[in-house]
C-alpha atoms as a PDB file:
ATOM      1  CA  UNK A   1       0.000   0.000   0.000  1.00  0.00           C
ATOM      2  CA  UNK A   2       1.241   3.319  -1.011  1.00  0.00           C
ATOM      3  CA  UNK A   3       1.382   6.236   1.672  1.00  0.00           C
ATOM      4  CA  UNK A   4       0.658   9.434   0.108  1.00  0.00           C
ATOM      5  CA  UNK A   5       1.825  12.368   1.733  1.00  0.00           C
ATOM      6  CA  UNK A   6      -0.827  14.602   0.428  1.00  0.00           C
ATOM      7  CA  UNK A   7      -1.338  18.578   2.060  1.00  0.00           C
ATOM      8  CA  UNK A   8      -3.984  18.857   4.113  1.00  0.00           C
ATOM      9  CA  UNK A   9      -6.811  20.771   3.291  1.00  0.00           C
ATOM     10  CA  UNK A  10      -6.786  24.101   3.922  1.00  0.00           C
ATOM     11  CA  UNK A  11      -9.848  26.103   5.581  1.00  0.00           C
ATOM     12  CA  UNK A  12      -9.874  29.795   5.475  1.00  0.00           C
ATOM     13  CA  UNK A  13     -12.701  31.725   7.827  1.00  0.00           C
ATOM     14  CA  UNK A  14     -14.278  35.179   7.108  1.00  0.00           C
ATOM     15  CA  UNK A  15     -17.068  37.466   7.920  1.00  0.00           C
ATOM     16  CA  UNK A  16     -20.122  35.915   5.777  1.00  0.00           C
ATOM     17  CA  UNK A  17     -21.150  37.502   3.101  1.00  0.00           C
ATOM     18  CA  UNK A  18     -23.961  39.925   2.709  1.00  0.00           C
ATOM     19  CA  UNK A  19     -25.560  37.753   0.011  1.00  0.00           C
ATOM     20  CA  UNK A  20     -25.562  34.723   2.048  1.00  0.00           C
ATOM     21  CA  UNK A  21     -27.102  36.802   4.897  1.00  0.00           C
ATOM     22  CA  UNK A  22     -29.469  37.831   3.354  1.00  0.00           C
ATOM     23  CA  UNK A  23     -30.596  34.609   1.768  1.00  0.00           C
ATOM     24  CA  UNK A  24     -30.050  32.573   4.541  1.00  0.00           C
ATOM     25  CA  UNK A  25     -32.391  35.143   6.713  1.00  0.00           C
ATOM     26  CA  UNK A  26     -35.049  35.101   3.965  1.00  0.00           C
ATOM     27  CA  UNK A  27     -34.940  31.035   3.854  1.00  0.00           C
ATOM     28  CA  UNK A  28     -35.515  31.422   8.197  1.00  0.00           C
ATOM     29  CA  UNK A  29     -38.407  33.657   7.578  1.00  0.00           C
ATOM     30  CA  UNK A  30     -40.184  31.004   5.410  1.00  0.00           C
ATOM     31  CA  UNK A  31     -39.385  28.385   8.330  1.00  0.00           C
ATOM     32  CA  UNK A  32     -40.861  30.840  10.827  1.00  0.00           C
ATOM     33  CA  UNK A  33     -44.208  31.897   8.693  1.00  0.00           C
ATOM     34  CA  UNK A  34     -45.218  27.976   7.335  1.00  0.00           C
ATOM     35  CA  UNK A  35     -44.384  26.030  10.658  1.00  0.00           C
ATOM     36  CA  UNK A  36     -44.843  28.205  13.275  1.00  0.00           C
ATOM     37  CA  UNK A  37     -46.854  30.972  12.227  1.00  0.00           C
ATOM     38  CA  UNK A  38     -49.007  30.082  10.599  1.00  0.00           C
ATOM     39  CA  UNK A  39     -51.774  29.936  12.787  1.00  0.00           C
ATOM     40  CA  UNK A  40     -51.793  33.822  13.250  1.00  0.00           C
ATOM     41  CA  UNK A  41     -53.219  34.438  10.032  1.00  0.00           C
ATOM     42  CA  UNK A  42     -56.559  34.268  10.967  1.00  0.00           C
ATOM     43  CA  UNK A  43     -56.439  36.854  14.115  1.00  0.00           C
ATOM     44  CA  UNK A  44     -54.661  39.406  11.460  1.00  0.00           C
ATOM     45  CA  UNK A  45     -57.392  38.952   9.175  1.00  0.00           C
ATOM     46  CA  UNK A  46     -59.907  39.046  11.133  1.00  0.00           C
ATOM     47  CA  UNK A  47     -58.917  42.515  11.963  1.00  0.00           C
ATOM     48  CA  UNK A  48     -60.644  45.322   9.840  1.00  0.00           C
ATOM     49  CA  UNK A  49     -57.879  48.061   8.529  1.00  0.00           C
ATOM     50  CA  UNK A  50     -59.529  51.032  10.060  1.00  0.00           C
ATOM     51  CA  UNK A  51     -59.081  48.994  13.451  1.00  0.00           C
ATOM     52  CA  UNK A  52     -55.433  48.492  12.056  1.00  0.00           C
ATOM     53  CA  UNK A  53     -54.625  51.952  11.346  1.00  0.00           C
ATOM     54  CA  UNK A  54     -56.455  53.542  14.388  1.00  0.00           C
ATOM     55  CA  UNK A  55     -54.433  51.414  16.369  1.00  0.00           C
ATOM     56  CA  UNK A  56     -57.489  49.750  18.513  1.00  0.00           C
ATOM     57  CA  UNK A  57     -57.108  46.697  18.055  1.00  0.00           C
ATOM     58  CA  UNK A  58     -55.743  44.751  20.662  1.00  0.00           C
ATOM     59  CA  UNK A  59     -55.880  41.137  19.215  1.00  0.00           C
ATOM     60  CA  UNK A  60     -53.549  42.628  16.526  1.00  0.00           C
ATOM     61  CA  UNK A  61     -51.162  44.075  18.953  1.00  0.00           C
ATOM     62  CA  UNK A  62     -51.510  40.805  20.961  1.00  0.00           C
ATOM     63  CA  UNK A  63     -50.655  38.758  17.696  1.00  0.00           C
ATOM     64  CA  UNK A  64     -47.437  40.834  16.766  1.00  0.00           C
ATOM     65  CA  UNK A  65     -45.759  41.069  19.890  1.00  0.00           C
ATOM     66  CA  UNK A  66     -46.472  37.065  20.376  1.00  0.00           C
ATOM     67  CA  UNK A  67     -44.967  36.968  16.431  1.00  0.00           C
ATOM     68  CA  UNK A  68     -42.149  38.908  17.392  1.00  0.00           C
ATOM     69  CA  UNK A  69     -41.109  37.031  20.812  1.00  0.00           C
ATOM     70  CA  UNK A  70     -41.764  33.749  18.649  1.00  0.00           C
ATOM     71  CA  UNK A  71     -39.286  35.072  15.673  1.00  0.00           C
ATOM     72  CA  UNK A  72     -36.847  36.408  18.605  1.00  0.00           C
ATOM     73  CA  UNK A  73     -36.915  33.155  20.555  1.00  0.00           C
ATOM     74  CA  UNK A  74     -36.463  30.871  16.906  1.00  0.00           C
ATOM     75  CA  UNK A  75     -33.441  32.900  15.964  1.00  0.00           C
ATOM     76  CA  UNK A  76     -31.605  33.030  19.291  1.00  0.00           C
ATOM     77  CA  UNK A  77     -32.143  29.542  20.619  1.00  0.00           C
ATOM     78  CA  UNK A  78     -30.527  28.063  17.384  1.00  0.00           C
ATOM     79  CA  UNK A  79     -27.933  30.205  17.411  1.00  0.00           C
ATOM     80  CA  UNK A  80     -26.908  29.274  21.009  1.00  0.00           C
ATOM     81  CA  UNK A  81     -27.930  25.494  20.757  1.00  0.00           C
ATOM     82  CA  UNK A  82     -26.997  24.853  16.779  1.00  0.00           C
ATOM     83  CA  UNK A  83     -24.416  27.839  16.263  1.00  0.00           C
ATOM     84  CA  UNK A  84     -26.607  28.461  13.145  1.00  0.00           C
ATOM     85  CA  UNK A  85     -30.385  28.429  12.448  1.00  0.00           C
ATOM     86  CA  UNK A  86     -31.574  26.240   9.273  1.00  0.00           C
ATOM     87  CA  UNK A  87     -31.219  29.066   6.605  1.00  0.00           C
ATOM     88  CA  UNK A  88     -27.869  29.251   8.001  1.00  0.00           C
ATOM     89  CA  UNK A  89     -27.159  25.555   7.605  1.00  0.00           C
ATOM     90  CA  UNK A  90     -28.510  25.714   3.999  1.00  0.00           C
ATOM     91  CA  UNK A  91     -25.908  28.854   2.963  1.00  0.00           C
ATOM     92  CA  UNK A  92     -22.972  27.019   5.055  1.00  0.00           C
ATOM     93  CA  UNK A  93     -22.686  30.165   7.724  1.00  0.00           C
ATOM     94  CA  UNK A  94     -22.454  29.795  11.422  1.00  0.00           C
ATOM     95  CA  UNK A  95     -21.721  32.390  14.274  1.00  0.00           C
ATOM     96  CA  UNK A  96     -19.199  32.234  16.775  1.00  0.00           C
ATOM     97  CA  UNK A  97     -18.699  33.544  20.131  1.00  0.00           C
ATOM     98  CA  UNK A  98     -22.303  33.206  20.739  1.00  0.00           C
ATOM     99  CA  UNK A  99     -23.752  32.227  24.673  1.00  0.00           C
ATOM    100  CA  UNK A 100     -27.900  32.488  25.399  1.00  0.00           C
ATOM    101  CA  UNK A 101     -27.708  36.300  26.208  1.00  0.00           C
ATOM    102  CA  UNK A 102     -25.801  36.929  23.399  1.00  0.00           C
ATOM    103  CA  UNK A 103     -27.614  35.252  20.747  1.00  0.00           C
ATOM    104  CA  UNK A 104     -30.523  37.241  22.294  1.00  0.00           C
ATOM    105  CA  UNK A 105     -29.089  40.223  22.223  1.00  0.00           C
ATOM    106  CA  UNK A 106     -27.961  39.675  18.685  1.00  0.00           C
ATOM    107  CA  UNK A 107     -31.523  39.320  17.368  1.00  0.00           C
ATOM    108  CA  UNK A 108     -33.339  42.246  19.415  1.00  0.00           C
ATOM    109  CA  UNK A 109     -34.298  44.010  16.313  1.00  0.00           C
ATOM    110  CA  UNK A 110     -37.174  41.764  16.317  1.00  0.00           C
ATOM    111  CA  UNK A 111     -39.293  43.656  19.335  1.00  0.00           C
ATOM    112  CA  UNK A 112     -41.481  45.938  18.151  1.00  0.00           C
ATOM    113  CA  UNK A 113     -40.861  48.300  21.152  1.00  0.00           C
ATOM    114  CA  UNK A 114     -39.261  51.220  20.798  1.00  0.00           C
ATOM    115  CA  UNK A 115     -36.030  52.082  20.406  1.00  0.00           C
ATOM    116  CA  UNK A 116     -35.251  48.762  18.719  1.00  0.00           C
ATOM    117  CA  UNK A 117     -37.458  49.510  15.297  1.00  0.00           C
ATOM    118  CA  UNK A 118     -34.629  51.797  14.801  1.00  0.00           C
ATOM    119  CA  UNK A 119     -32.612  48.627  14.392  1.00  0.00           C
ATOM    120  CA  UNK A 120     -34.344  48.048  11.525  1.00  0.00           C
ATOM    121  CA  UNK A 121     -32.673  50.964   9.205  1.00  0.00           C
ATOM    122  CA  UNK A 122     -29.373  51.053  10.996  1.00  0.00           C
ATOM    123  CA  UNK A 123     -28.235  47.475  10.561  1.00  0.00           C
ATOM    124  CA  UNK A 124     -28.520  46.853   6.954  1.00  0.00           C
ATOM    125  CA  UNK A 125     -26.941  50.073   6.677  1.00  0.00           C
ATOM    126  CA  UNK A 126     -24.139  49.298   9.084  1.00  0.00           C
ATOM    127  CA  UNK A 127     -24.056  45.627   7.384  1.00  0.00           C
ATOM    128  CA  UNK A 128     -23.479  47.319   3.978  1.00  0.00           C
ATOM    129  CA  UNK A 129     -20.751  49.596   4.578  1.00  0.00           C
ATOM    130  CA  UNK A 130     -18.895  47.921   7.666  1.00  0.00           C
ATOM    131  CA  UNK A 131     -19.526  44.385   6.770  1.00  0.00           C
ATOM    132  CA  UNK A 132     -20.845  43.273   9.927  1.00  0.00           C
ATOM    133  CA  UNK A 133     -23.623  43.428  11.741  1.00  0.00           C
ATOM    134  CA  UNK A 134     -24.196  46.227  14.452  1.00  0.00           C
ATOM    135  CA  UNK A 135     -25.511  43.888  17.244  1.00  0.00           C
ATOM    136  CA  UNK A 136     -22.694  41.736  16.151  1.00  0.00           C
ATOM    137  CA  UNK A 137     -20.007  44.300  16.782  1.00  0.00           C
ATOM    138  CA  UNK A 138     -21.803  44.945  20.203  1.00  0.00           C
ATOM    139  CA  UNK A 139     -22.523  41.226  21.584  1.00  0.00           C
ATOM    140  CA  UNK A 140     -18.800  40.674  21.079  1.00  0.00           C
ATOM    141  CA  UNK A 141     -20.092  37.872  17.658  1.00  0.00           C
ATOM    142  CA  UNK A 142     -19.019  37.005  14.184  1.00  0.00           C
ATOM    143  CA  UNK A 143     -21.217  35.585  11.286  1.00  0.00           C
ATOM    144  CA  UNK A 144     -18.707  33.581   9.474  1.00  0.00           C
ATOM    145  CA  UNK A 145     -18.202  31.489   6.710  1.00  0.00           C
ATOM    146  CA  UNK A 146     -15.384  28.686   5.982  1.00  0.00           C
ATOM    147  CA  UNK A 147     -13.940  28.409   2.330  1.00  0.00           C
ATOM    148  CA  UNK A 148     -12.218  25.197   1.798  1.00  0.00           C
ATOM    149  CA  UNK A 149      -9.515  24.901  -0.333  1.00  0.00           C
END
């Protein structure tokens, strides 16, 4: 039998890129709305838009601060337990340095109480021209992905 002495394979990390973000957050929104959302479709319709707009609707407040703990909850535990949620796993990105806290501070943008709606605006913005996340630069995390070669 012949011993090769081949070079190992080589595995460079960096920052993920903002395509595979993206993508990878859109595929975790379609988790979150067909298998676990689903069911709040009929309280939203149910509500009339001048009840919407006039803000007096309680079931509809009700519904999107339940939605938002839901989407806040789905993100952070797999981050802490998995390192990655499944849109992650699909785009081959993972996070690092993450603990529970963390990985819920990470995905605050997600409660619609204010000031974190501003969240909304400043970290694509921040993503975009930094190349990381705000929250990510705050919780101490990376988004990363590894490029065999």
């Amino acid at each position: 039998m012949v011993n090769l002495k081949l070079p190992k394979q080589r595995v460079h990390i960096q920052d993920a890129r903002i395509m595979r973000r993206f993508l990878a957050f859109l595929v975790d929104l379609l988790v979150l709305d067909l298998f676990i959302l689903g069911g709040y479709e009929a309280v939203v319709s149910s509500v009339s838009l001048q009840q919407a707009f006039s803000g007096t609707s309680s079931a509809l407040t009700a519904a999107a601060v339940t939605i938002a703990l839901i989407a806040l909850t789905y993100f952070a535990l797999f981050e802490w337990l998995l390192g990655q949620t499944p849109g992650m796993m699909m785009l081959s990105i993972e996070t690092q340095g993450v603990t529970l806290w963390k990985s819920f501070a990470r995905n605050i943008y997600f409660l619609p109480l204010f000031p974190f709606p501003l969240l909304w605006v400043l970290e694509p913005f921040h993503l975009i021209w930094k190349k990381t996340r705000l929250l990510e630069l705050m919780t101490k995390t990376r988004t990363i992905e590894r490029i065999s070669y």
